[in-house]
N, C-alpha and C. Protein backbone atom coordinates (compact mmCIF):
# COMPACT_ATOMS: atom_id res chain seq x y z
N UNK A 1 0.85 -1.19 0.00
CA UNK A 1 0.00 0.00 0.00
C UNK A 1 0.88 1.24 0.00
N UNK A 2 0.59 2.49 -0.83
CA UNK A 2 1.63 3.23 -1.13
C UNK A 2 0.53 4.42 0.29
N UNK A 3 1.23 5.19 1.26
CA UNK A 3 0.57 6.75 1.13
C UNK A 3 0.75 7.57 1.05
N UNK A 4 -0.52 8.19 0.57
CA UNK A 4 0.03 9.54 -0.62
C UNK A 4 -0.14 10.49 0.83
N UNK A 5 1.48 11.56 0.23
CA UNK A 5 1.91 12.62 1.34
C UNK A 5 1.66 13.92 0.50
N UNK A 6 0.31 14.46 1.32
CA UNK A 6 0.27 16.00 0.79
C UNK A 6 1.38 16.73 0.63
N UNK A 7 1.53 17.88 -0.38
CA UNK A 7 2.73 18.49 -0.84
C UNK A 7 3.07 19.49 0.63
N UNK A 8 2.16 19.82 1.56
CA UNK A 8 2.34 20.36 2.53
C UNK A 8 4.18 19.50 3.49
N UNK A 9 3.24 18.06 3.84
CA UNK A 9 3.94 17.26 4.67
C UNK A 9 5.32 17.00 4.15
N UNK A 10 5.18 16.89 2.66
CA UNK A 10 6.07 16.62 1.66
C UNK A 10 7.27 16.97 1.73
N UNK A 11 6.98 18.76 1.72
CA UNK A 11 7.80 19.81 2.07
C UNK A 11 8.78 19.59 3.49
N UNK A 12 7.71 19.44 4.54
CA UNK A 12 8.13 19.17 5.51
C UNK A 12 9.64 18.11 5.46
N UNK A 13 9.02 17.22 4.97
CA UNK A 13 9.64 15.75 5.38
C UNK A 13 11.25 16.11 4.24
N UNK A 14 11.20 16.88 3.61
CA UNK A 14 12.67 16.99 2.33
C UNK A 14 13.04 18.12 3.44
N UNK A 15 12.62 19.44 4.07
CA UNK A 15 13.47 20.34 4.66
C UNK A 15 13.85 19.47 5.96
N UNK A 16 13.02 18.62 7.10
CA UNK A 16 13.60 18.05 7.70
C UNK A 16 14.64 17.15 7.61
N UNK A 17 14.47 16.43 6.91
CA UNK A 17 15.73 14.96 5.78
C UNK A 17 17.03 16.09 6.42
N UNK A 18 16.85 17.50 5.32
CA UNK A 18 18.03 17.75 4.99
C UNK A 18 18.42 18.68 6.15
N UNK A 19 17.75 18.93 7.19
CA UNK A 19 17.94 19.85 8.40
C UNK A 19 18.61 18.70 9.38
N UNK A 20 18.14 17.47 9.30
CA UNK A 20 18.92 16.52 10.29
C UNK A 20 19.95 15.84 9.88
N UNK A 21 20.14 15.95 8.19
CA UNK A 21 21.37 15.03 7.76
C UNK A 21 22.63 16.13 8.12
N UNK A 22 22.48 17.27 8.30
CA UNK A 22 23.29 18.80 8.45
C UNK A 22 23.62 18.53 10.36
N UNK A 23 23.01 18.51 10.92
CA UNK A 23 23.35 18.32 12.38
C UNK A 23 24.28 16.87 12.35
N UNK A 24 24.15 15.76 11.52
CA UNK A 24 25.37 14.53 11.89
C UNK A 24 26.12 15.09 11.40
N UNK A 25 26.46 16.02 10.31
CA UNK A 25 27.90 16.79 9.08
C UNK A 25 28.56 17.00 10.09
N UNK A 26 27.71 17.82 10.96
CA UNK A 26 28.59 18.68 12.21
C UNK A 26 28.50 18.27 13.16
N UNK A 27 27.84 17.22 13.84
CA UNK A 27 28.78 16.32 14.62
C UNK A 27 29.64 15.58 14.49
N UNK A 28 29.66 15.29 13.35
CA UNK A 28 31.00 14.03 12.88
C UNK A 28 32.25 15.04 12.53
N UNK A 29 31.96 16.06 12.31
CA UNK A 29 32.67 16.51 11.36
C UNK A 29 33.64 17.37 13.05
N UNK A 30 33.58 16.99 14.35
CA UNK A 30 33.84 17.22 15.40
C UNK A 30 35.21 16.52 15.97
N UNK A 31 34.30 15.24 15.33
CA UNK A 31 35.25 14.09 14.84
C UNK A 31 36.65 13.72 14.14
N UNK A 32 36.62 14.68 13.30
CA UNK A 32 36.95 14.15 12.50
C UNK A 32 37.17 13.21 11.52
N UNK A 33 36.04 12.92 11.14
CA UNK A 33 35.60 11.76 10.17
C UNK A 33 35.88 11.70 8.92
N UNK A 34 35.84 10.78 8.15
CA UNK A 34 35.96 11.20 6.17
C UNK A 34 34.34 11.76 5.99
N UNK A 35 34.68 12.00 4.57
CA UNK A 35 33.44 12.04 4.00
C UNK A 35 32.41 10.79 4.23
N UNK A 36 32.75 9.38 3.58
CA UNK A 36 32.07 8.59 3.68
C UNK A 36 31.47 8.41 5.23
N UNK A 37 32.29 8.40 6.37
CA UNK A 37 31.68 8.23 7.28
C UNK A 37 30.74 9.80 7.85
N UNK A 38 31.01 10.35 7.52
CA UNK A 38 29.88 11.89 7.60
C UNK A 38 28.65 11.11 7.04
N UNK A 39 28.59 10.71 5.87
CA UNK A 39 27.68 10.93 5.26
C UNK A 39 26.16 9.57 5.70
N UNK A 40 27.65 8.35 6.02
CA UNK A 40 26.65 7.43 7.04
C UNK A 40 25.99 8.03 8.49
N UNK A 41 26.60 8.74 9.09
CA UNK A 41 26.14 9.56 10.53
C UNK A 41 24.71 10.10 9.83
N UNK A 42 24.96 10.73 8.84
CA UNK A 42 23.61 11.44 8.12
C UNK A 42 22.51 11.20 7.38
N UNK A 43 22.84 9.71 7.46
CA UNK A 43 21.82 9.11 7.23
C UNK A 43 21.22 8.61 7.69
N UNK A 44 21.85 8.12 9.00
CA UNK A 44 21.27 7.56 10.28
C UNK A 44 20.31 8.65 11.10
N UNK A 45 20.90 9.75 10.82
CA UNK A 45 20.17 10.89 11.94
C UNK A 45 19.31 11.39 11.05
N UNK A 46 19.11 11.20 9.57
CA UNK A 46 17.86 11.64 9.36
C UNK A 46 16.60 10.94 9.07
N UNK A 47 16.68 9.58 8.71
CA UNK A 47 16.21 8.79 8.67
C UNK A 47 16.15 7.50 10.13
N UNK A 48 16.71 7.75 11.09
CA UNK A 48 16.15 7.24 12.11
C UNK A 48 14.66 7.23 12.98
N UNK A 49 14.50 8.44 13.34
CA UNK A 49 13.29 8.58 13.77
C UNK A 49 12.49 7.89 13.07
N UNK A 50 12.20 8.86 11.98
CA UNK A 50 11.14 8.00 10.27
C UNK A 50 10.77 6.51 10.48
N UNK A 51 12.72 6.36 10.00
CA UNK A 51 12.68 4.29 9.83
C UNK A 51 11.73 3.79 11.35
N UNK A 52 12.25 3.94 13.07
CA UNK A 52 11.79 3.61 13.79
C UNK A 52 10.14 3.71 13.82
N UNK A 53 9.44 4.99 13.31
CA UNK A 53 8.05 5.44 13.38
C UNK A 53 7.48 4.21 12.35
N UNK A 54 7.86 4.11 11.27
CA UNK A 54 7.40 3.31 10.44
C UNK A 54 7.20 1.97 10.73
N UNK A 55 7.87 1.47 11.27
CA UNK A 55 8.01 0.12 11.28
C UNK A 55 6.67 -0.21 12.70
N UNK A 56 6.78 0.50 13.66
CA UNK A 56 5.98 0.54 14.77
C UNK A 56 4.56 0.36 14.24
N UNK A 57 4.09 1.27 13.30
CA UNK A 57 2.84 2.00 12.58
C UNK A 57 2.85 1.21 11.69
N UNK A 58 3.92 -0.06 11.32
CA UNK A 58 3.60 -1.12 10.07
C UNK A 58 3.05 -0.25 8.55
N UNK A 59 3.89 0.24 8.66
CA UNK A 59 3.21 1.58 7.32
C UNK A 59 4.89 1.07 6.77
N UNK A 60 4.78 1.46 5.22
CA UNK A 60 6.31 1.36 4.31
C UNK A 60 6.91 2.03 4.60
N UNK A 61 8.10 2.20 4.75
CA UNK A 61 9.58 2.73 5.65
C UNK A 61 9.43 4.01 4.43
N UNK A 62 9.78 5.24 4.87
CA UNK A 62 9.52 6.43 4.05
C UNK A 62 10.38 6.39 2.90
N UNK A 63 11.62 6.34 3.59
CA UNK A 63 12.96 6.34 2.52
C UNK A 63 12.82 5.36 1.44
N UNK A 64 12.35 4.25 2.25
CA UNK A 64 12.79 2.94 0.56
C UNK A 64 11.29 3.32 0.12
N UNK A 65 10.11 3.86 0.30
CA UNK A 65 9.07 4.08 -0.63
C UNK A 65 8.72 4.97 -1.40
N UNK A 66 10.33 6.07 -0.95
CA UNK A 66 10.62 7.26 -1.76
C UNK A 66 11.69 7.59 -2.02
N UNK A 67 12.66 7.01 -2.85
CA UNK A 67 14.30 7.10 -2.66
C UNK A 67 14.94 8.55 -2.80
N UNK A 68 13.58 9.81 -3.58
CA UNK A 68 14.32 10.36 -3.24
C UNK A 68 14.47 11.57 -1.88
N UNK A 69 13.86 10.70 -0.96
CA UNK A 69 14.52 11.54 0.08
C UNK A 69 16.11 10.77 0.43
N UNK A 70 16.46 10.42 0.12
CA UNK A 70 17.94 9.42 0.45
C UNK A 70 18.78 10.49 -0.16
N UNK A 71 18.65 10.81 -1.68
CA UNK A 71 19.15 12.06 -2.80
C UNK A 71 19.15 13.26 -1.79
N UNK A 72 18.28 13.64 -1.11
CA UNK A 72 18.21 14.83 -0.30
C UNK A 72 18.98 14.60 0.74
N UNK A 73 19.25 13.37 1.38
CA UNK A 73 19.90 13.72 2.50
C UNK A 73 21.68 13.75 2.09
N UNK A 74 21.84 13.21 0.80
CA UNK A 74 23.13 12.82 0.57
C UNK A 74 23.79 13.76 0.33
N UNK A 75 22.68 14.89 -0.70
CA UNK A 75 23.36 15.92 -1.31
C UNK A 75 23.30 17.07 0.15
N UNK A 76 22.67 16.80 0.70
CA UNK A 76 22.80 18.20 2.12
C UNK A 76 23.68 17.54 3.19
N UNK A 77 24.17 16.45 3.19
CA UNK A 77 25.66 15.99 4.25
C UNK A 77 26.70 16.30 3.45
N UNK A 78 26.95 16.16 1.89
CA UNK A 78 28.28 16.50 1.17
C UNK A 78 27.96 17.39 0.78
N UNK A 79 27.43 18.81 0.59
CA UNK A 79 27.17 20.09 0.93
C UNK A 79 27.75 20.65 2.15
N UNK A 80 27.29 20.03 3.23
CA UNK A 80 27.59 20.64 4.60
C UNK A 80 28.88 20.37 4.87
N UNK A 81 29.33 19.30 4.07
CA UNK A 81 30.89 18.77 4.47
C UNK A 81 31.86 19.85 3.95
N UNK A 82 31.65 20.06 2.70
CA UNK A 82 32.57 21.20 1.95
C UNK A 82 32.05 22.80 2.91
N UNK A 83 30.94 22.76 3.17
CA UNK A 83 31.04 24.18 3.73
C UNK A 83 30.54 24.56 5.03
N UNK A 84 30.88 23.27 5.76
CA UNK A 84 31.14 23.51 7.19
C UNK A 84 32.02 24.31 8.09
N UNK A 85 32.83 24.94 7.08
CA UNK A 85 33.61 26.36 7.68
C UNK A 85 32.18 27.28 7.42
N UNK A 86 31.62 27.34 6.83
CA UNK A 86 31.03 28.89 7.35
C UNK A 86 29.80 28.22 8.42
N UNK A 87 29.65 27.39 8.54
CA UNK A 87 29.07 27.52 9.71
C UNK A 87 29.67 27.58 11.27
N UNK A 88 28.81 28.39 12.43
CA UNK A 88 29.18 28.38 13.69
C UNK A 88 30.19 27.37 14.27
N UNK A 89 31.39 27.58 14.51
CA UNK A 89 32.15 26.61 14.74
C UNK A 89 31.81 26.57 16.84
N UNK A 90 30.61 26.42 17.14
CA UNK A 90 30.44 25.90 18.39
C UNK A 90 29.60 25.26 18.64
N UNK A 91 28.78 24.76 19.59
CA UNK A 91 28.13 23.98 19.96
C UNK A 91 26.44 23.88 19.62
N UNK A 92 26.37 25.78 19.99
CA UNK A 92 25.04 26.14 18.98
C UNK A 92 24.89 25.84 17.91
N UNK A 93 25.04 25.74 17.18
CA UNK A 93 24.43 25.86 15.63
C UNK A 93 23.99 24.49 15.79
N UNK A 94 24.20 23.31 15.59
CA UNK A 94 24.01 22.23 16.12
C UNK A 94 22.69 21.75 16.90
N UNK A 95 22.77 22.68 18.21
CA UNK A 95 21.91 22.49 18.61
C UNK A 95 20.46 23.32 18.44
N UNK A 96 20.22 24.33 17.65
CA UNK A 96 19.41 24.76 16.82
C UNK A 96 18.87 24.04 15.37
N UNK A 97 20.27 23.51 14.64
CA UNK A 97 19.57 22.92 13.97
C UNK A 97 18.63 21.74 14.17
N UNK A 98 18.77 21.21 15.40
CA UNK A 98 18.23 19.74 15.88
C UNK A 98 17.17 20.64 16.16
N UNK A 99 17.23 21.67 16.90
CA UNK A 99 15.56 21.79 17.31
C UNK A 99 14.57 22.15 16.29
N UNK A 100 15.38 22.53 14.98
CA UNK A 100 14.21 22.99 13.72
C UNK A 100 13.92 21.45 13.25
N UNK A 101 14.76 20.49 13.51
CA UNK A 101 14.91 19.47 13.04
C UNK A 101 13.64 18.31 13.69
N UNK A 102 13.88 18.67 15.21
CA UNK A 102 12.80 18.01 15.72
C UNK A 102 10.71 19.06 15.64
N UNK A 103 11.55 19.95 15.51
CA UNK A 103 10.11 20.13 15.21
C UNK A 103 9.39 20.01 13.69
N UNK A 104 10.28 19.73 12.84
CA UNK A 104 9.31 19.67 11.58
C UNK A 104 9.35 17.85 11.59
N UNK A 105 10.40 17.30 11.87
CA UNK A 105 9.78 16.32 11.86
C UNK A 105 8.19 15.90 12.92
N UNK A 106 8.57 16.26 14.12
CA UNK A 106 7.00 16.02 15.02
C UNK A 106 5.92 16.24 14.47
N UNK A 107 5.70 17.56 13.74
CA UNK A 107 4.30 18.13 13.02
C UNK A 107 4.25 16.91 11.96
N UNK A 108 5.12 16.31 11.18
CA UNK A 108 5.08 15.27 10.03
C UNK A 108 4.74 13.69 10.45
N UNK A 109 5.36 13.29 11.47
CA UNK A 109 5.14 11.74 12.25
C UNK A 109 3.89 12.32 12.96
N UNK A 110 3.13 13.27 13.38
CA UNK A 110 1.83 13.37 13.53
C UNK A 110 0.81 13.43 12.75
N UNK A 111 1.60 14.03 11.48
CA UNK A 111 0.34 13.83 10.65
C UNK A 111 0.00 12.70 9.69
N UNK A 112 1.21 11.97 9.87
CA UNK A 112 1.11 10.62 8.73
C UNK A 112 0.24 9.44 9.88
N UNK A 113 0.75 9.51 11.34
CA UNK A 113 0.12 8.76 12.09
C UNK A 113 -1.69 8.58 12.10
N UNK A 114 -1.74 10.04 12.43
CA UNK A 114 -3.45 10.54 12.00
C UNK A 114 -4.23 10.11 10.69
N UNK A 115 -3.27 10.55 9.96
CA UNK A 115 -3.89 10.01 8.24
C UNK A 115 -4.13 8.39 8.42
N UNK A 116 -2.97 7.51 9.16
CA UNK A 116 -3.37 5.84 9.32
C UNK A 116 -4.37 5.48 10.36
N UNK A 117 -4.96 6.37 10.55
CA UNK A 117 -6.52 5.84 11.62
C UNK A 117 -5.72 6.14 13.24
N UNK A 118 -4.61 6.27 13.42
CA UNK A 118 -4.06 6.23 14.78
C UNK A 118 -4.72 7.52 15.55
N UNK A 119 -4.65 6.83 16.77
CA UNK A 119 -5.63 8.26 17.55
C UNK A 119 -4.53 9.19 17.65
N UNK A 120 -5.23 10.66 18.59
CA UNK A 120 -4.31 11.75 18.75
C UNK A 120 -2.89 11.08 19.65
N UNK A 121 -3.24 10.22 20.98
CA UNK A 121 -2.44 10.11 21.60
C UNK A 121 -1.33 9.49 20.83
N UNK A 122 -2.00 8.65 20.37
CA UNK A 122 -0.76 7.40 19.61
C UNK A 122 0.50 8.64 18.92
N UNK A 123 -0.70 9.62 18.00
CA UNK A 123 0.20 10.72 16.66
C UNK A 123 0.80 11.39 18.45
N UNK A 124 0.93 11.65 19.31
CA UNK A 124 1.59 12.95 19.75
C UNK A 124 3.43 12.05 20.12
N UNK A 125 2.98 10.48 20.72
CA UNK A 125 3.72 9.69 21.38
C UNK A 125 4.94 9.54 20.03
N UNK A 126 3.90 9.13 18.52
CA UNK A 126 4.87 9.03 17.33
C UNK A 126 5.97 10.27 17.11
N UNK A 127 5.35 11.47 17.77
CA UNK A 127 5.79 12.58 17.17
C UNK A 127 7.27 12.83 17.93
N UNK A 128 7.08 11.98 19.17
CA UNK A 128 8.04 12.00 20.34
C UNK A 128 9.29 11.17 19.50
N UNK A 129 8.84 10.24 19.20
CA UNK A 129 9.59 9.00 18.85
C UNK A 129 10.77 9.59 17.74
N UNK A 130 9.58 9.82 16.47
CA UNK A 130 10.33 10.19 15.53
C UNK A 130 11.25 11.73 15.84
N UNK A 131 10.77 12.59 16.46
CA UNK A 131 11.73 13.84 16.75
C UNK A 131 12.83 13.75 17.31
N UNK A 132 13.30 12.44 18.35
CA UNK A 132 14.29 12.56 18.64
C UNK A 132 15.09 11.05 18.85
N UNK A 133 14.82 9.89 18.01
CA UNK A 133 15.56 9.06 17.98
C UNK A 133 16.54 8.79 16.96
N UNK A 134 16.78 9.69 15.90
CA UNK A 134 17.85 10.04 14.80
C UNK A 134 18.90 10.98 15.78
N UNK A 135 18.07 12.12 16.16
CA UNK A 135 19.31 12.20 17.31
C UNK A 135 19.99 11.90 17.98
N UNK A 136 19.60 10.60 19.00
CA UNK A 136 20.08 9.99 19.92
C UNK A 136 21.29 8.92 18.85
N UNK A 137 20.76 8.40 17.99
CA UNK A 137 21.61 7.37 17.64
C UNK A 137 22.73 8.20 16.78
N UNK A 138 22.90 9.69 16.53
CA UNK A 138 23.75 10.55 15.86
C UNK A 138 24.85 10.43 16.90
N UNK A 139 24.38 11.48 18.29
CA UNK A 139 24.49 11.49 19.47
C UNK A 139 25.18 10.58 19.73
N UNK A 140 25.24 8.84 19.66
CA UNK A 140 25.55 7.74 20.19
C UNK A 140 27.01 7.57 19.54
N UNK A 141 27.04 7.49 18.07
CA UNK A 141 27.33 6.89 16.94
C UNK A 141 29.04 8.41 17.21
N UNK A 142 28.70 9.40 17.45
CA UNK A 142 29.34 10.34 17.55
C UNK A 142 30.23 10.60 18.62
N UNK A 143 29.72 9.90 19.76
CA UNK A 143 30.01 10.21 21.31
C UNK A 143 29.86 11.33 21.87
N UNK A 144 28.71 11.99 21.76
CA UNK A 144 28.90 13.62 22.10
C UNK A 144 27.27 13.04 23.26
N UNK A 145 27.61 14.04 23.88
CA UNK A 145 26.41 14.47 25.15
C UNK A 145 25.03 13.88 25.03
N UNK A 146 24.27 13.14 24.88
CA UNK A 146 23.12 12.76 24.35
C UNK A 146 22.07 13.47 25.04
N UNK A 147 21.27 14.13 23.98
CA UNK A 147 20.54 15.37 24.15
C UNK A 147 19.26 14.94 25.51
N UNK A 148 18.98 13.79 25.21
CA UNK A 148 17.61 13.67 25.64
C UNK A 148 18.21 13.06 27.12
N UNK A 149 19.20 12.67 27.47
CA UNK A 149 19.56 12.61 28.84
C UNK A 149 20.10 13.97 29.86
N UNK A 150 20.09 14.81 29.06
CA UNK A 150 20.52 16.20 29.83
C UNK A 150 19.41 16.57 30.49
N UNK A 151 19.43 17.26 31.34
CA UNK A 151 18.54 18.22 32.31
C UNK A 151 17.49 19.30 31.87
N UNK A 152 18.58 19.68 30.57
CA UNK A 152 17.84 20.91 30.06
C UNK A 152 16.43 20.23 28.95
N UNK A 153 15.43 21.35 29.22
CA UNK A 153 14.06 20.43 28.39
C UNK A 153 14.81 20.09 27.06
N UNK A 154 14.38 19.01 26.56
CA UNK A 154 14.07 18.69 25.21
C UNK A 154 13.39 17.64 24.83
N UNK A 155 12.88 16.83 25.26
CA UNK A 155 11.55 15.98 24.81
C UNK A 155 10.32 16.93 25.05
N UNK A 156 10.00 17.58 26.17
CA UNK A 156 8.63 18.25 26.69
C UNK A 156 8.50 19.20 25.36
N UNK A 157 9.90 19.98 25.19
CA UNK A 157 9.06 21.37 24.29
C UNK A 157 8.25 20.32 22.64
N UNK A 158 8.51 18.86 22.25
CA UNK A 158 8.16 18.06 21.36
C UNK A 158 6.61 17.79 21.85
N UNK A 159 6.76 16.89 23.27
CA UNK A 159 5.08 16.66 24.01
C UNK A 159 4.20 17.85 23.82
N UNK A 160 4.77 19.18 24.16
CA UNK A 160 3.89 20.06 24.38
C UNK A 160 3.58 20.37 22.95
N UNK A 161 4.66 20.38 22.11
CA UNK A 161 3.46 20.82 20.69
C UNK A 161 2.78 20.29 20.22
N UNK A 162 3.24 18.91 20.40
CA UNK A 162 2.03 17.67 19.68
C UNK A 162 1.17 17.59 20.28
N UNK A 163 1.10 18.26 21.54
CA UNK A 163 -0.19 17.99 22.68
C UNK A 163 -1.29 19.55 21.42
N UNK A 164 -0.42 20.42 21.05
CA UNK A 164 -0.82 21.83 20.95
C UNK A 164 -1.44 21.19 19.32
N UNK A 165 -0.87 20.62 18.34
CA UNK A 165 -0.28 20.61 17.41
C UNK A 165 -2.33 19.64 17.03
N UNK A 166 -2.37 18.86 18.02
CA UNK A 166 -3.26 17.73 18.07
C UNK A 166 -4.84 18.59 18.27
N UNK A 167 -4.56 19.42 19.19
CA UNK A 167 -5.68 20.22 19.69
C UNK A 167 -6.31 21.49 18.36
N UNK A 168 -4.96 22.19 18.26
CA UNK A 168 -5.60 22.81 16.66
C UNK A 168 -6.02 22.39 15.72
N UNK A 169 -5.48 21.14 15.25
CA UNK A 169 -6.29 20.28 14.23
C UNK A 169 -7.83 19.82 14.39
N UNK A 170 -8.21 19.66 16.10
CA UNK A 170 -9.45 19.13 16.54
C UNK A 170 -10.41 20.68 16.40
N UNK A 171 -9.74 21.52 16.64
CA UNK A 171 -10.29 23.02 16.79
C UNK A 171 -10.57 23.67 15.52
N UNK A 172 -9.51 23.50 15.33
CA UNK A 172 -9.36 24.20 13.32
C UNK A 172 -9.27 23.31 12.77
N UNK A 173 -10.27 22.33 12.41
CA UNK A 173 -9.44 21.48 11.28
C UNK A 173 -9.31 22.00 9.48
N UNK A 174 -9.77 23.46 9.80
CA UNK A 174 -9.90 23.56 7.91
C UNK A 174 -8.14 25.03 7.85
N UNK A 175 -7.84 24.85 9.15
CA UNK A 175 -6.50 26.18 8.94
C UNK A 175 -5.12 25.29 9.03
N UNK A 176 -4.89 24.41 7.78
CA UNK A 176 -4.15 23.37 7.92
C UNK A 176 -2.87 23.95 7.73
N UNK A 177 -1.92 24.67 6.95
CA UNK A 177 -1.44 25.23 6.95
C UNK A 177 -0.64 26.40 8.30
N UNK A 178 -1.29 26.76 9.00
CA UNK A 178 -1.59 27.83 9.99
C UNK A 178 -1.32 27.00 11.41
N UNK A 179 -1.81 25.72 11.15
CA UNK A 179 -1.75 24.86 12.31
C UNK A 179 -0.55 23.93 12.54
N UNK A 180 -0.23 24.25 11.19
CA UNK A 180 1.08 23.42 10.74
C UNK A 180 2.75 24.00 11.63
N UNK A 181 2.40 25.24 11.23
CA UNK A 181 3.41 26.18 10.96
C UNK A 181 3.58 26.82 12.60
N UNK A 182 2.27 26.92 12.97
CA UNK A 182 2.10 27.29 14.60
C UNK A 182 2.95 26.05 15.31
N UNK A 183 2.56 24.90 14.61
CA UNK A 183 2.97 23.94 16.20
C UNK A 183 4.56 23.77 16.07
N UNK A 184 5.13 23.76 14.65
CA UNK A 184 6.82 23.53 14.33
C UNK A 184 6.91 24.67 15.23
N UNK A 185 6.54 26.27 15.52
CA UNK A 185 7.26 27.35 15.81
C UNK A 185 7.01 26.92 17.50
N UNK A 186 6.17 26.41 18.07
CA UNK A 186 5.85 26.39 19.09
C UNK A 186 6.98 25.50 19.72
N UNK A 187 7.77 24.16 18.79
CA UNK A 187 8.11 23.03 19.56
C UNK A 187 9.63 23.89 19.29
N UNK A 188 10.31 24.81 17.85
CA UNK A 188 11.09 25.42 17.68
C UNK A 188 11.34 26.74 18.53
N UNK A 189 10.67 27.15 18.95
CA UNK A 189 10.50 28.72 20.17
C UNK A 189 10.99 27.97 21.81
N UNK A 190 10.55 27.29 22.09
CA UNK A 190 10.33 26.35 23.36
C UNK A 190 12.01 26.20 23.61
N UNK A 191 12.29 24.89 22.62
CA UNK A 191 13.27 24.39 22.46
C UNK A 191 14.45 24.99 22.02
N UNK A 192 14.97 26.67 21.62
CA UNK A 192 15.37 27.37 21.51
C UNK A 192 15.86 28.31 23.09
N UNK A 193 14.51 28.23 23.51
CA UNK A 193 14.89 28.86 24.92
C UNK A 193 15.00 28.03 26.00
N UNK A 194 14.90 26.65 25.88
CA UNK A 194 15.55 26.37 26.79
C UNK A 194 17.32 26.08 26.47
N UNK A 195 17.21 26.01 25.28
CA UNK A 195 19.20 26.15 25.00
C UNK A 195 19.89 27.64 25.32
N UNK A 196 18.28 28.57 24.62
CA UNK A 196 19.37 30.31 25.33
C UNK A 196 19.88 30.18 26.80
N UNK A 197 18.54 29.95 27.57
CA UNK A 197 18.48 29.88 29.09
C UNK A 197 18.66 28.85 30.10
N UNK A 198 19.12 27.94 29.33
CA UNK A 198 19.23 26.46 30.44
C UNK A 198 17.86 26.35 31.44
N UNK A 199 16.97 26.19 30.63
CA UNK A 199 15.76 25.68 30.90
C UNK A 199 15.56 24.38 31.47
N UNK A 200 15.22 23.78 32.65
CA UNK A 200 15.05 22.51 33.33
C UNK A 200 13.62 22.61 34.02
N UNK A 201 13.44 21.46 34.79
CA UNK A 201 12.08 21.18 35.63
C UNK A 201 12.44 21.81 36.69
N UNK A 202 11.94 21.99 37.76
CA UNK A 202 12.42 22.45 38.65
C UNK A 202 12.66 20.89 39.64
N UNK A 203 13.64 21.43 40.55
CA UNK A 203 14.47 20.85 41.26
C UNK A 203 13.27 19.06 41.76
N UNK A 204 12.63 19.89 42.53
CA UNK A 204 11.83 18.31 42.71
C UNK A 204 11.13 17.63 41.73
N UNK A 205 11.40 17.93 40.21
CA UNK A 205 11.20 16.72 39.67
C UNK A 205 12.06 16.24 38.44
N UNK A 206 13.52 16.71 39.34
CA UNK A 206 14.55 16.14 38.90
C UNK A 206 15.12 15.34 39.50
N UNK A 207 15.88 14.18 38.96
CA UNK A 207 16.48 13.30 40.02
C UNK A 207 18.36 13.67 40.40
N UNK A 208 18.76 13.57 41.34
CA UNK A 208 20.09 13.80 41.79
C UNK A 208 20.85 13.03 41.28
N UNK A 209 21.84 13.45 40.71
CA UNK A 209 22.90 12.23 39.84
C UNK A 209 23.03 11.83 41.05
N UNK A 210 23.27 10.68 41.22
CA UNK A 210 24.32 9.27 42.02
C UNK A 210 25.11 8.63 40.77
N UNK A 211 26.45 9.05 40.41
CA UNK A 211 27.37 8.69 39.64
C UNK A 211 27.97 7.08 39.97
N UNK A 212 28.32 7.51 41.56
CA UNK A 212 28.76 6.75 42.19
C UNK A 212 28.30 5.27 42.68
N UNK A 213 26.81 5.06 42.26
CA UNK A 213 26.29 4.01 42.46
C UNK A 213 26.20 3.11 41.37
């Protein structure tokens, strides 16, 4: 069974590809890696989430039912490789691009979930999944800090838009566009300030490292 992805989601799913294959460039590229191995990091981190969402949802894996998002991610990791000098040589840029990264993917693994009969909860939980498990295995694959174990928010500002993201669609369902664009800025605004400001939970419902145990 093929499904057909409005040119809306479409969009989505080629600027995300190539917004998350750009965050492994520049983590590997930390590394010091070759090209070839850049370009595997970048395929993993953009197509992880996706591959994992898919397979869960028993729906056709995005990439092999559309090869050319594979073309998109290849040509925006050996892009980023040659001109990874002009980008921010620190830690930010990186971590901005992941958060544009996780939010267009969330608005997209919510809306393909919804389109397969899955309820809201299931689309907000997918939206979780897919936003940040290309990261983690970038993250892994890289050895750098793994985002979603730090203190500072970054799964919630994802929950909270898909929680937001789920509710405008039930509210507005004819401002598709509008609702689209609101919830990426919402999970992208969030997740932005908690990297300006070192944004966390507050103290009691965080747990105390014990390293030592």
């Amino acid at each position: 069974m093929i499904i057909e992805i409005y040119p809306p989601d479409y969009l989505i799913s080629i600027i995300g590809i190539a917004v998350f294959a750009i965050t492994g460039v520049l983590a590997g590229a930390k590394k010091g890696m070759d090209i070839f191995g850049i370009v595997v990091i970048a395929l993993v981190t953009a197509f992880g989430g996706g591959t994992v969402r898919d397979i869960i949802l028993d729906a056709p894996v995005f990439w092999i039912e559309n090869y050319f998002y594979v073309w998109i991610a290849v040509i925006a990791a050996i892009a980023a490789f040659f001109l990874e000098d002009y980008f921010w040589k620190t830690y930010k840029p990186l971590l901005h691009l992941d958060a544009l990264g996780v939010a267009l993917f969330n608005v997209q693994a919510i809306d393909k979930t919804l389109a397969l009969g899955f309820t809201p909860a299931i689309a907000v939980i997918m939206g979780i999944i897919t936003g940040i498990f290309g990261g983690m295995m970038r993250d892994i694959l890289t050895d750098r800090p793994n985002l979603v174990l730090k203190q500072e928010l970054y799964a919630t500002p994802i929950l909270i838009g898909g929680v937001f993201y789920v509710l405008m669609i039930s509210l507005f369902p004819d401002n598709g566009t509008v609702n689209t664009l609101t919830a990426i800025a919402v999970v992208f605004l969030i997740r932005v300030a908690a990297i300006r400001w070192n944004l966390t939970y507050p103290k009691f419902l965080l747990f105390a490292g014990k390293e030592n145990q």
